[in-house]
PDB file of N, CA and C in Angstrom:
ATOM      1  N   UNK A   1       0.836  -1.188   0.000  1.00  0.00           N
ATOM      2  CA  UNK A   1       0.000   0.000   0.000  1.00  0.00           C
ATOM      3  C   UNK A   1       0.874   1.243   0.000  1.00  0.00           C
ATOM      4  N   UNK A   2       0.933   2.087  -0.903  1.00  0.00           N
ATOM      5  CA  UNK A   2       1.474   2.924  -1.390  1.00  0.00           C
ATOM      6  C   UNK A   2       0.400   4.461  -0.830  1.00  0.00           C
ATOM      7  N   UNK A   3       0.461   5.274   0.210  1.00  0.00           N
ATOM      8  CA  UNK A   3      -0.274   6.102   0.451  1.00  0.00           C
ATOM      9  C   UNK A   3      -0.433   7.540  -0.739  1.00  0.00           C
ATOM     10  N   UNK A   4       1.288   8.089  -0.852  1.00  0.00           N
ATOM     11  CA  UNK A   4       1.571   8.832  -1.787  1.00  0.00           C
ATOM     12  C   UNK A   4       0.988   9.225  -3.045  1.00  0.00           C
ATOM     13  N   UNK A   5       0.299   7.825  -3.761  1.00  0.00           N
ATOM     14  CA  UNK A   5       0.094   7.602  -5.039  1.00  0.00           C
ATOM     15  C   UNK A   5      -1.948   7.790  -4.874  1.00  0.00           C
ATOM     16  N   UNK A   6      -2.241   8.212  -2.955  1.00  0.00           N
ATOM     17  CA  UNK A   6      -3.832   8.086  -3.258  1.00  0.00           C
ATOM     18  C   UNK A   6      -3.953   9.255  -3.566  1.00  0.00           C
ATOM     19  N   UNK A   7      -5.477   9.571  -4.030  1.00  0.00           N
ATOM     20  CA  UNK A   7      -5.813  11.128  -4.413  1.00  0.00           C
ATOM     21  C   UNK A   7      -7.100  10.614  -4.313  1.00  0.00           C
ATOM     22  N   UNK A   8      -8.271  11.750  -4.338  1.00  0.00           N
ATOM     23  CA  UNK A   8      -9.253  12.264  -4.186  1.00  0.00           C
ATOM     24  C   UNK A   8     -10.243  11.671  -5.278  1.00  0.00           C
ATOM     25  N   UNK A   9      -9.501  11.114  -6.067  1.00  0.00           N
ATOM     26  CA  UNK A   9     -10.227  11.457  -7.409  1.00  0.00           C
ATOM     27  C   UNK A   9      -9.799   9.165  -8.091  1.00  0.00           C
ATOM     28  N   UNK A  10      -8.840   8.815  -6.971  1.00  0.00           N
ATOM     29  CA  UNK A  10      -8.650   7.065  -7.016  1.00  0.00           C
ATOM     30  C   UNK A  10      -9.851   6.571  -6.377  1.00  0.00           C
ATOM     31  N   UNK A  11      -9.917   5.416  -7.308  1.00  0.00           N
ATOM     32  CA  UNK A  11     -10.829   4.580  -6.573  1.00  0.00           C
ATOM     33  C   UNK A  11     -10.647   4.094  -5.544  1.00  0.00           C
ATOM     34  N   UNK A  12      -9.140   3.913  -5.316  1.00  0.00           N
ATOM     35  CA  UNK A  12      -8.339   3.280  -4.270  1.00  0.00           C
ATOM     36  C   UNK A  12      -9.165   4.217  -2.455  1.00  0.00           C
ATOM     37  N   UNK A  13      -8.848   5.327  -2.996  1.00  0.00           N
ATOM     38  CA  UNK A  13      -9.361   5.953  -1.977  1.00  0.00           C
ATOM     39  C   UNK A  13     -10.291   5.710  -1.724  1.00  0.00           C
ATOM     40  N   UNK A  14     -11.467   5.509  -2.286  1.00  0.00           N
ATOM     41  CA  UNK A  14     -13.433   5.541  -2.212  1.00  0.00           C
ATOM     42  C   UNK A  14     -13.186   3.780  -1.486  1.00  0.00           C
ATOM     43  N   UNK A  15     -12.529   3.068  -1.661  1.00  0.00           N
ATOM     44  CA  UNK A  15     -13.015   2.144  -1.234  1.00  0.00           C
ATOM     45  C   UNK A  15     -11.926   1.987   0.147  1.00  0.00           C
ATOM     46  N   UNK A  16     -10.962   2.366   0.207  1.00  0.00           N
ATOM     47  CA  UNK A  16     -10.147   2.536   1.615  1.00  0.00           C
ATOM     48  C   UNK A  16     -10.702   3.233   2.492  1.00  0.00           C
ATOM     49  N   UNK A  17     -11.724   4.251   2.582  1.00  0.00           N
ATOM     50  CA  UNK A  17     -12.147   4.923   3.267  1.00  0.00           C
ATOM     51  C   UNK A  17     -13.708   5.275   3.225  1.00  0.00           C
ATOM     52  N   UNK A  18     -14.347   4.010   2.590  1.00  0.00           N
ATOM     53  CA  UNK A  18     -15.676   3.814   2.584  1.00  0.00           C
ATOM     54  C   UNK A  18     -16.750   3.774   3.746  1.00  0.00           C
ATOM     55  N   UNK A  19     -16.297   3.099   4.559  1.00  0.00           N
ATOM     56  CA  UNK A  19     -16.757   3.512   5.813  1.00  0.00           C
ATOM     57  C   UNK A  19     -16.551   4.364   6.484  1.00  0.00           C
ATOM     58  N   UNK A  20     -15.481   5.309   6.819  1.00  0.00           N
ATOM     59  CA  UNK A  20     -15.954   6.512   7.088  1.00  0.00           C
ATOM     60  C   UNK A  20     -16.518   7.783   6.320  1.00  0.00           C
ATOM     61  N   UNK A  21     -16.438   7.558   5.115  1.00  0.00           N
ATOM     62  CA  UNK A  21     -17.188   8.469   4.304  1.00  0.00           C
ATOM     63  C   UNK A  21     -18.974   8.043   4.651  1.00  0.00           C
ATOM     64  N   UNK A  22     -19.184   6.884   4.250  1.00  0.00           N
ATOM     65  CA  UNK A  22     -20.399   6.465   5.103  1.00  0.00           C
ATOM     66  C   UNK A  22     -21.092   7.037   6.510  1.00  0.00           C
ATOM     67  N   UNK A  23     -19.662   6.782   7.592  1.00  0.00           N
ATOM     68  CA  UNK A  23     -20.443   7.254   8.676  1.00  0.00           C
ATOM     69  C   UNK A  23     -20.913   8.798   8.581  1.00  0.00           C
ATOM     70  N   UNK A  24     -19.810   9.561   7.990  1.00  0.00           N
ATOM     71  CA  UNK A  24     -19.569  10.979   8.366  1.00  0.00           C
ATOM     72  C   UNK A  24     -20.790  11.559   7.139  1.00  0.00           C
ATOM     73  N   UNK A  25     -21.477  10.757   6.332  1.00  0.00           N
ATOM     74  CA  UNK A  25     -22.801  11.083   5.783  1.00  0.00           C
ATOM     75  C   UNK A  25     -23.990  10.987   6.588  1.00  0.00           C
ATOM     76  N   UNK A  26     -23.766   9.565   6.977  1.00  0.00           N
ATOM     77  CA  UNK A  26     -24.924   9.803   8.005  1.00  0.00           C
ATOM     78  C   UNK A  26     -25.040  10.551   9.131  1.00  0.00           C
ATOM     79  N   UNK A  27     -24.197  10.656   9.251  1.00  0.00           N
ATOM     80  CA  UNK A  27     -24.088  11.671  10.774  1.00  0.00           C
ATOM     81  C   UNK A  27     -24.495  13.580  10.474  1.00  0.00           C
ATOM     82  N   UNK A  28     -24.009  13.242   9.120  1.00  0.00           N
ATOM     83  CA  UNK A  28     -24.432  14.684   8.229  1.00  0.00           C
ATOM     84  C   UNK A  28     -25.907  14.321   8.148  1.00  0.00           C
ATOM     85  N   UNK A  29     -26.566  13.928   7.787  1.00  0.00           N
ATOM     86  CA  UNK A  29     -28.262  13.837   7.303  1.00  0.00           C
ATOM     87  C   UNK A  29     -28.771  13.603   9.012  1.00  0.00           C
ATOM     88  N   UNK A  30     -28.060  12.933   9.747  1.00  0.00           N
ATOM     89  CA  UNK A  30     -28.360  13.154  10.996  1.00  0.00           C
ATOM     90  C   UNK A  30     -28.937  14.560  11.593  1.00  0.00           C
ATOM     91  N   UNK A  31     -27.782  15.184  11.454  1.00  0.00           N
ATOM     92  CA  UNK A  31     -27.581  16.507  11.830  1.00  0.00           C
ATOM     93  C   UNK A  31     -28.420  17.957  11.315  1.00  0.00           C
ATOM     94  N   UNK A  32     -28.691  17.730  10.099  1.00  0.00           N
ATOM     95  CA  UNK A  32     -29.699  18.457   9.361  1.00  0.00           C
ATOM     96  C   UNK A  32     -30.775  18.160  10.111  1.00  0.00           C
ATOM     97  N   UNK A  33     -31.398  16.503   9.827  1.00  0.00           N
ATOM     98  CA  UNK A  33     -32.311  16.460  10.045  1.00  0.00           C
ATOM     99  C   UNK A  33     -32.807  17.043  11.381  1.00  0.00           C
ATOM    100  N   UNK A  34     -32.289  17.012  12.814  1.00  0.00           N
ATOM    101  CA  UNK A  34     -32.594  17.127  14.319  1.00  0.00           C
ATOM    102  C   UNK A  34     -32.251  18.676  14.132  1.00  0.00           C
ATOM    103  N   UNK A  35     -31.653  19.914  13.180  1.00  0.00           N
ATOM    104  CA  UNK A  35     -31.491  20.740  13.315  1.00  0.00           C
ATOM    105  C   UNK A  35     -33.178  21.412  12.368  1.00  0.00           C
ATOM    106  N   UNK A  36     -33.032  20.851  11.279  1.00  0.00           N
ATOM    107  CA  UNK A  36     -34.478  21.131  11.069  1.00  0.00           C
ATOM    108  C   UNK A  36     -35.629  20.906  12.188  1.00  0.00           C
ATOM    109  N   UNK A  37     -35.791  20.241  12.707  1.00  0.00           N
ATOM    110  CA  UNK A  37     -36.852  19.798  13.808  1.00  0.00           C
ATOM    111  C   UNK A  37     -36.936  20.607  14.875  1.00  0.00           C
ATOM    112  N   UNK A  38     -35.227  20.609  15.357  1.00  0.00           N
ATOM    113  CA  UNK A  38     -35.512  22.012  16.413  1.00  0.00           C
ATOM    114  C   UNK A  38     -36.058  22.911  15.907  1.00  0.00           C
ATOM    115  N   UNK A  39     -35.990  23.841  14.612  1.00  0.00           N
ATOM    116  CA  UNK A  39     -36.296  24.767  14.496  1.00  0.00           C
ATOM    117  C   UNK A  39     -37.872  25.053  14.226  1.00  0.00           C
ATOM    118  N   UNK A  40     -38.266  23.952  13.895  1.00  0.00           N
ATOM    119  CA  UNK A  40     -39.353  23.614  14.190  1.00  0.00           C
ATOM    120  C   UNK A  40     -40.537  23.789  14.845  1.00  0.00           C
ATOM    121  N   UNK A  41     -39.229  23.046  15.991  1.00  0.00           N
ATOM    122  CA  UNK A  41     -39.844  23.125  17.735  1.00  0.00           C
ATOM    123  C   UNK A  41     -40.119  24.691  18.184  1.00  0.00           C
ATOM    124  N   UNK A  42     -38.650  25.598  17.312  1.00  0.00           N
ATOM    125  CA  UNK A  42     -38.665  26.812  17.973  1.00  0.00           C
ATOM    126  C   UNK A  42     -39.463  27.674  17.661  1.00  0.00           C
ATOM    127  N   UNK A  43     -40.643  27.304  16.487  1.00  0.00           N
ATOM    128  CA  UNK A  43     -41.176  28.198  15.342  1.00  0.00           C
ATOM    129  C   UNK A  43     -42.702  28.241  15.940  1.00  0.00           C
ATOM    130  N   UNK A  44     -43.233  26.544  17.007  1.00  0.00           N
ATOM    131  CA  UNK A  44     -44.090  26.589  17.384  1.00  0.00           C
ATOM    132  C   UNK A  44     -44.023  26.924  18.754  1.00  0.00           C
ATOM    133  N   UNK A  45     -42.867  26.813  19.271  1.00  0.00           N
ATOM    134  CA  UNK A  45     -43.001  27.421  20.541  1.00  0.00           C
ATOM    135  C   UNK A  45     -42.810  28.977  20.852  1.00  0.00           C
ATOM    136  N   UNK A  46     -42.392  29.875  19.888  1.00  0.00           N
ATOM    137  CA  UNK A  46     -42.665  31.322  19.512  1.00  0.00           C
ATOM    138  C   UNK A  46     -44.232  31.407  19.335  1.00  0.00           C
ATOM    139  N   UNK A  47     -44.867  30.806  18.337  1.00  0.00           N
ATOM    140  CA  UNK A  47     -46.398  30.838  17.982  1.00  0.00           C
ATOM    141  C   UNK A  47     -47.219  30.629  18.839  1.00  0.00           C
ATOM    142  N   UNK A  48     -46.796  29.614  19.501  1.00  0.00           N
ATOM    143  CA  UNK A  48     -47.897  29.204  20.760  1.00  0.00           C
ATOM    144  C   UNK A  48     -47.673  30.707  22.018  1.00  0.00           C
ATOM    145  N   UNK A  49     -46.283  31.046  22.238  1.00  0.00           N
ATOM    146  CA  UNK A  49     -46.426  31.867  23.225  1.00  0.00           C
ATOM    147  C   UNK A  49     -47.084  33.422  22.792  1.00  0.00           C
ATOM    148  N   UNK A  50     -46.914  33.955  21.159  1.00  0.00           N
ATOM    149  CA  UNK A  50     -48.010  34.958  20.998  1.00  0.00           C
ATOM    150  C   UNK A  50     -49.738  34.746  20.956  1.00  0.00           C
ATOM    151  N   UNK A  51     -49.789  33.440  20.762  1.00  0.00           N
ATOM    152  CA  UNK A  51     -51.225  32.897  20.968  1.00  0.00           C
ATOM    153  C   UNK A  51     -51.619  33.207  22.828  1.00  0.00           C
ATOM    154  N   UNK A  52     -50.518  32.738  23.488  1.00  0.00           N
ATOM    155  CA  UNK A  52     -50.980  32.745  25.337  1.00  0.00           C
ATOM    156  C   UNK A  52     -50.754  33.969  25.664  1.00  0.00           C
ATOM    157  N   UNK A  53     -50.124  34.558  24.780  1.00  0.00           N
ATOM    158  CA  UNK A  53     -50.002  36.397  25.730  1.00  0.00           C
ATOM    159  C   UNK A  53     -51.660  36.888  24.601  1.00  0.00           C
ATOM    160  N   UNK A  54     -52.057  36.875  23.848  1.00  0.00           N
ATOM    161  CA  UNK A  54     -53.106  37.495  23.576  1.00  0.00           C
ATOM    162  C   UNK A  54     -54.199  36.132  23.636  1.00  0.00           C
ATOM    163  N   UNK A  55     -54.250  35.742  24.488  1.00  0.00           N
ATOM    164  CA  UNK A  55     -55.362  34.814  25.416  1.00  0.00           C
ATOM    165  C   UNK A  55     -55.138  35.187  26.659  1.00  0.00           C
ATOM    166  N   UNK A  56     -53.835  35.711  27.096  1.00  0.00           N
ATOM    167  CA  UNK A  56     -53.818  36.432  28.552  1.00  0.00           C
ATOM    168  C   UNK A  56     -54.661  38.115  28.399  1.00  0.00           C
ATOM    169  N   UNK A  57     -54.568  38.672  27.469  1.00  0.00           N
ATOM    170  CA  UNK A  57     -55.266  40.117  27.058  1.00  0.00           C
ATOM    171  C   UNK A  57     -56.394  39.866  27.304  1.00  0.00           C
ATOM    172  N   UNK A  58     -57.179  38.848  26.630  1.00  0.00           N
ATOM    173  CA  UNK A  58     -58.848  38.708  25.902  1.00  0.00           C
ATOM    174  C   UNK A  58     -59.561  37.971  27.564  1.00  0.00           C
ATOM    175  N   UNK A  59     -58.897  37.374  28.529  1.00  0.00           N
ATOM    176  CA  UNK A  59     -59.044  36.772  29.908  1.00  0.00           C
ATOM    177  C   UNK A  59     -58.939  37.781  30.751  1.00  0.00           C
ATOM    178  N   UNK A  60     -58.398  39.170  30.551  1.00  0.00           N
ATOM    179  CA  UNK A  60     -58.288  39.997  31.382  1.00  0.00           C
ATOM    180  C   UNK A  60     -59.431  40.755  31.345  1.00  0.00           C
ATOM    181  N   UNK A  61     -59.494  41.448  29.947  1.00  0.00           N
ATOM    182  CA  UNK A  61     -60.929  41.810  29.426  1.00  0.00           C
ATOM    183  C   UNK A  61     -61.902  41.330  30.238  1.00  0.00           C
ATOM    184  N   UNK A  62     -62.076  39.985  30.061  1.00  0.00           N
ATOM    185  CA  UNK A  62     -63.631  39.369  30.077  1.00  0.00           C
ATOM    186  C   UNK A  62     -63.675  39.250  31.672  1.00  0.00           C
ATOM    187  N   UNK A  63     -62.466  39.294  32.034  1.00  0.00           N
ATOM    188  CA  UNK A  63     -62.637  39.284  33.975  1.00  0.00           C
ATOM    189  C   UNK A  63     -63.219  40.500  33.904  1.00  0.00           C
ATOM    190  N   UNK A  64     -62.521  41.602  33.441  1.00  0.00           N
ATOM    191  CA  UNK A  64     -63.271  42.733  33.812  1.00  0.00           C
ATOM    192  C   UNK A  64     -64.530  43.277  33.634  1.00  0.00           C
ATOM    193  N   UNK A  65     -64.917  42.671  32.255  1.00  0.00           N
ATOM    194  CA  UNK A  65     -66.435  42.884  31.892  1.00  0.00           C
ATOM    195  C   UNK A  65     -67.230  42.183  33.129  1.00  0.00           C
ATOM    196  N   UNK A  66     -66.825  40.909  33.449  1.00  0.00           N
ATOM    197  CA  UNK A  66     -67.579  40.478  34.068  1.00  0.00           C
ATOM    198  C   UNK A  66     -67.753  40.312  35.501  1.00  0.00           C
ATOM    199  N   UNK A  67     -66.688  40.588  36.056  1.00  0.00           N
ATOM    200  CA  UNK A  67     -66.985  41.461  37.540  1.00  0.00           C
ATOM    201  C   UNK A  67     -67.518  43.031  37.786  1.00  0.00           C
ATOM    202  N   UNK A  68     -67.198  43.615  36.847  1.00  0.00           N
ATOM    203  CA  UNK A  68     -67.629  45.027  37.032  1.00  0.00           C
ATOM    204  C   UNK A  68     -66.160  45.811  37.528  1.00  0.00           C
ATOM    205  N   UNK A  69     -65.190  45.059  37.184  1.00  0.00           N
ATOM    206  CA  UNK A  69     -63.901  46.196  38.088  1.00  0.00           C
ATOM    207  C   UNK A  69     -63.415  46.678  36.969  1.00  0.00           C
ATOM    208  N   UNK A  70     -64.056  47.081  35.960  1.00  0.00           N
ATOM    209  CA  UNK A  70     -63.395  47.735  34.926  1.00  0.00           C
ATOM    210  C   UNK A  70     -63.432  49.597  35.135  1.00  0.00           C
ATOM    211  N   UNK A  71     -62.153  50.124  35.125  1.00  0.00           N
ATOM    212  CA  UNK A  71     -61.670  51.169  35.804  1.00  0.00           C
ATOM    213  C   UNK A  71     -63.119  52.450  35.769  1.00  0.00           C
ATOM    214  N   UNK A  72     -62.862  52.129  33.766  1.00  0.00           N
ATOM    215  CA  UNK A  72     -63.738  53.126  32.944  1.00  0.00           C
ATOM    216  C   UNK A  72     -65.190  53.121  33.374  1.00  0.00           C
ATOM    217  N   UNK A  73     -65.731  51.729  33.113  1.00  0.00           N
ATOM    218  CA  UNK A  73     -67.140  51.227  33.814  1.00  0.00           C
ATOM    219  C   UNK A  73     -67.589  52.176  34.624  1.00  0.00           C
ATOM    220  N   UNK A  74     -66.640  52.238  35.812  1.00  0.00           N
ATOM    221  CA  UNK A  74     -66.691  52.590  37.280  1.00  0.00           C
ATOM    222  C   UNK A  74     -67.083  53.847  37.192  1.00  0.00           C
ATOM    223  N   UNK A  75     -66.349  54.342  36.328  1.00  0.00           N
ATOM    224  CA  UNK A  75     -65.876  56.132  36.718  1.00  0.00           C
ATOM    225  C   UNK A  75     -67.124  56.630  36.122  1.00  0.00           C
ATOM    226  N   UNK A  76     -68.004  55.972  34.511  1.00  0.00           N
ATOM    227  CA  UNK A  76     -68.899  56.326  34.116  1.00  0.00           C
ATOM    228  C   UNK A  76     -70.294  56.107  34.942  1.00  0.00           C
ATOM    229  N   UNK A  77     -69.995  55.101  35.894  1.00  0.00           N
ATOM    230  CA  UNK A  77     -71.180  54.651  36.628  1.00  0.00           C
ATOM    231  C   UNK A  77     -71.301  55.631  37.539  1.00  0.00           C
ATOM    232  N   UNK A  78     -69.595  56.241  38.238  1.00  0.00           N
ATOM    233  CA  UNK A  78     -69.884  57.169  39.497  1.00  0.00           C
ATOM    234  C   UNK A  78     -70.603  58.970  38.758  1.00  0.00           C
ATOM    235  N   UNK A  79     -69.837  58.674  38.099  1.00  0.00           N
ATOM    236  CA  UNK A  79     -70.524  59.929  36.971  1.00  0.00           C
ATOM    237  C   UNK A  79     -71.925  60.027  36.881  1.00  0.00           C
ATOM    238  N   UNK A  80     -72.585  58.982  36.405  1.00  0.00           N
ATOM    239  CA  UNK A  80     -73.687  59.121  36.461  1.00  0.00           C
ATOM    240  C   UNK A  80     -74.600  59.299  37.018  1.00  0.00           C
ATOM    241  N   UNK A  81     -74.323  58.342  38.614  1.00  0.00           N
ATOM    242  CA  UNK A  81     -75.036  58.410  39.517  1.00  0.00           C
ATOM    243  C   UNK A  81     -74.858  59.659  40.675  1.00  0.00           C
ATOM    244  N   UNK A  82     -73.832  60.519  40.212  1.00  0.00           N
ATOM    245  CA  UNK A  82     -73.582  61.447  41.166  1.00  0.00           C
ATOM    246  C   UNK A  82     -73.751  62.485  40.026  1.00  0.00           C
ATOM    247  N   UNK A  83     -74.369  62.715  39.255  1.00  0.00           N
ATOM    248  CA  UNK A  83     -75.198  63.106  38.084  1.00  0.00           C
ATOM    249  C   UNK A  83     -74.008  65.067  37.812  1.00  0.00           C
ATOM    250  N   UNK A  84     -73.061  64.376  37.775  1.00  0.00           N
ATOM    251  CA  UNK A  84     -72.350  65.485  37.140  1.00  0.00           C
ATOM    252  C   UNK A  84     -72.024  65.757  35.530  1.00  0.00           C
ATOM    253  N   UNK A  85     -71.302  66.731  35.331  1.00  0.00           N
ATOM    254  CA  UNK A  85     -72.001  67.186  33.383  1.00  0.00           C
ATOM    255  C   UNK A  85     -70.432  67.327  33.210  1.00  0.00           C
ATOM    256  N   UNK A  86     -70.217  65.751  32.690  1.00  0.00           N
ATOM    257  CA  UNK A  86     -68.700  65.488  31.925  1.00  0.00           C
ATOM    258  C   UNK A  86     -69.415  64.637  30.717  1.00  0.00           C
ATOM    259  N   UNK A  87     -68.331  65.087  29.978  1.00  0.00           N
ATOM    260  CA  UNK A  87     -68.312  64.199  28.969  1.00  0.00           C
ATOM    261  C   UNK A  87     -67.455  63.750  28.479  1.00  0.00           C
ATOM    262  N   UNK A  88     -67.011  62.384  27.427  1.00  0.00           N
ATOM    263  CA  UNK A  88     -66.267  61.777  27.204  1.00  0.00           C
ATOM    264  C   UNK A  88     -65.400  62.546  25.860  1.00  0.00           C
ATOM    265  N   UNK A  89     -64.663  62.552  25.850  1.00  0.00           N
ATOM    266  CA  UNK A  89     -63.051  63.521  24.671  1.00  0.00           C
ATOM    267  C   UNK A  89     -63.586  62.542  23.485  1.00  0.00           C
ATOM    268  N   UNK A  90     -63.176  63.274  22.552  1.00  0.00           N
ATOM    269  CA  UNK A  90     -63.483  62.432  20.871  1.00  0.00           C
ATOM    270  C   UNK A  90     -61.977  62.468  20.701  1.00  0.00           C
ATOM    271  N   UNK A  91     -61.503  63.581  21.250  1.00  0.00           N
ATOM    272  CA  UNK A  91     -59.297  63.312  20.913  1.00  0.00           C
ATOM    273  C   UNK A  91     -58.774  62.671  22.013  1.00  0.00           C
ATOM    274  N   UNK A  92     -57.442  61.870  21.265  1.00  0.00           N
ATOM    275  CA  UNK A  92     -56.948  61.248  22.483  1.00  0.00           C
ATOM    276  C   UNK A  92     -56.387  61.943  22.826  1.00  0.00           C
ATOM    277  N   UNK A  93     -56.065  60.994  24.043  1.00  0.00           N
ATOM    278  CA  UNK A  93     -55.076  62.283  25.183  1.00  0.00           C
ATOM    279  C   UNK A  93     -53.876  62.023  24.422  1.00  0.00           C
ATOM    280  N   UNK A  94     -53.293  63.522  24.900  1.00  0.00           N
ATOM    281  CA  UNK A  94     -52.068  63.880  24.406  1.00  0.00           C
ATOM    282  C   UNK A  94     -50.557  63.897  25.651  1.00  0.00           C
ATOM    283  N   UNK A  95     -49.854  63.449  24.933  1.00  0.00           N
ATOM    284  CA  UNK A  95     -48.066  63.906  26.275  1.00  0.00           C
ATOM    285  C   UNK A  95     -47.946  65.180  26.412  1.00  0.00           C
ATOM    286  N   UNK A  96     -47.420  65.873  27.354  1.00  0.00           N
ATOM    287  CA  UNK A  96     -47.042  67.303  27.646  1.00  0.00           C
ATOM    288  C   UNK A  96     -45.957  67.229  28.193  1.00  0.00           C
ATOM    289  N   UNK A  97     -44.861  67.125  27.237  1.00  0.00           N
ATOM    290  CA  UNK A  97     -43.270  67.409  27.932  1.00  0.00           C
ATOM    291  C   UNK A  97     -42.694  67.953  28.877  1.00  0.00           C
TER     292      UNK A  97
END
């Protein structure tokens, strides 16, 4: 066995080093593959957590509709019943530096 005389491009080589060209493929398609999957994993576990923060919004809401501790509710209810002459702004509020 003459090492000198292998090259890249001998058959000598493809079959002297067939098994690790083998392993180091599979271990490549390995590697893709479990790297695709994580990302995967990471694509639904981003999605799912903007899904639970605006299911945490729409649960806050509906607590509030439905106890009555909603701030605005309140203030229009005390308004009313203490029958003073406000009314609600058509502009939003503005910052004052």
């Amino acid at each position: 066995m003459n090492f000198k005389n292998t090259t890249f491009i001998s058959r000598d080589f493809y079959l002297r080093y067939s098994k690790k060209i083998f392993c180091v493929v599979i271990l490549l398609i390995l590697y893709i593959n479990l790297r695709y999957e994580c990302e995967e994993a990471i694509y639904r576990i981003d999605k799912l957590k903007v899904e639970l923060k605006d299911l945490r919004y729409t649960s806050i809401a509906r607590w509030g509709e439905l106890t009555g501790k909603n701030k605005p509710e309140i203030i229009r209810r005390k308004v009313s019943e203490n029958h003073v002459n406000l009314i609600t702004s058509d502009e939003p509020a503005t910052i004052i530096d």
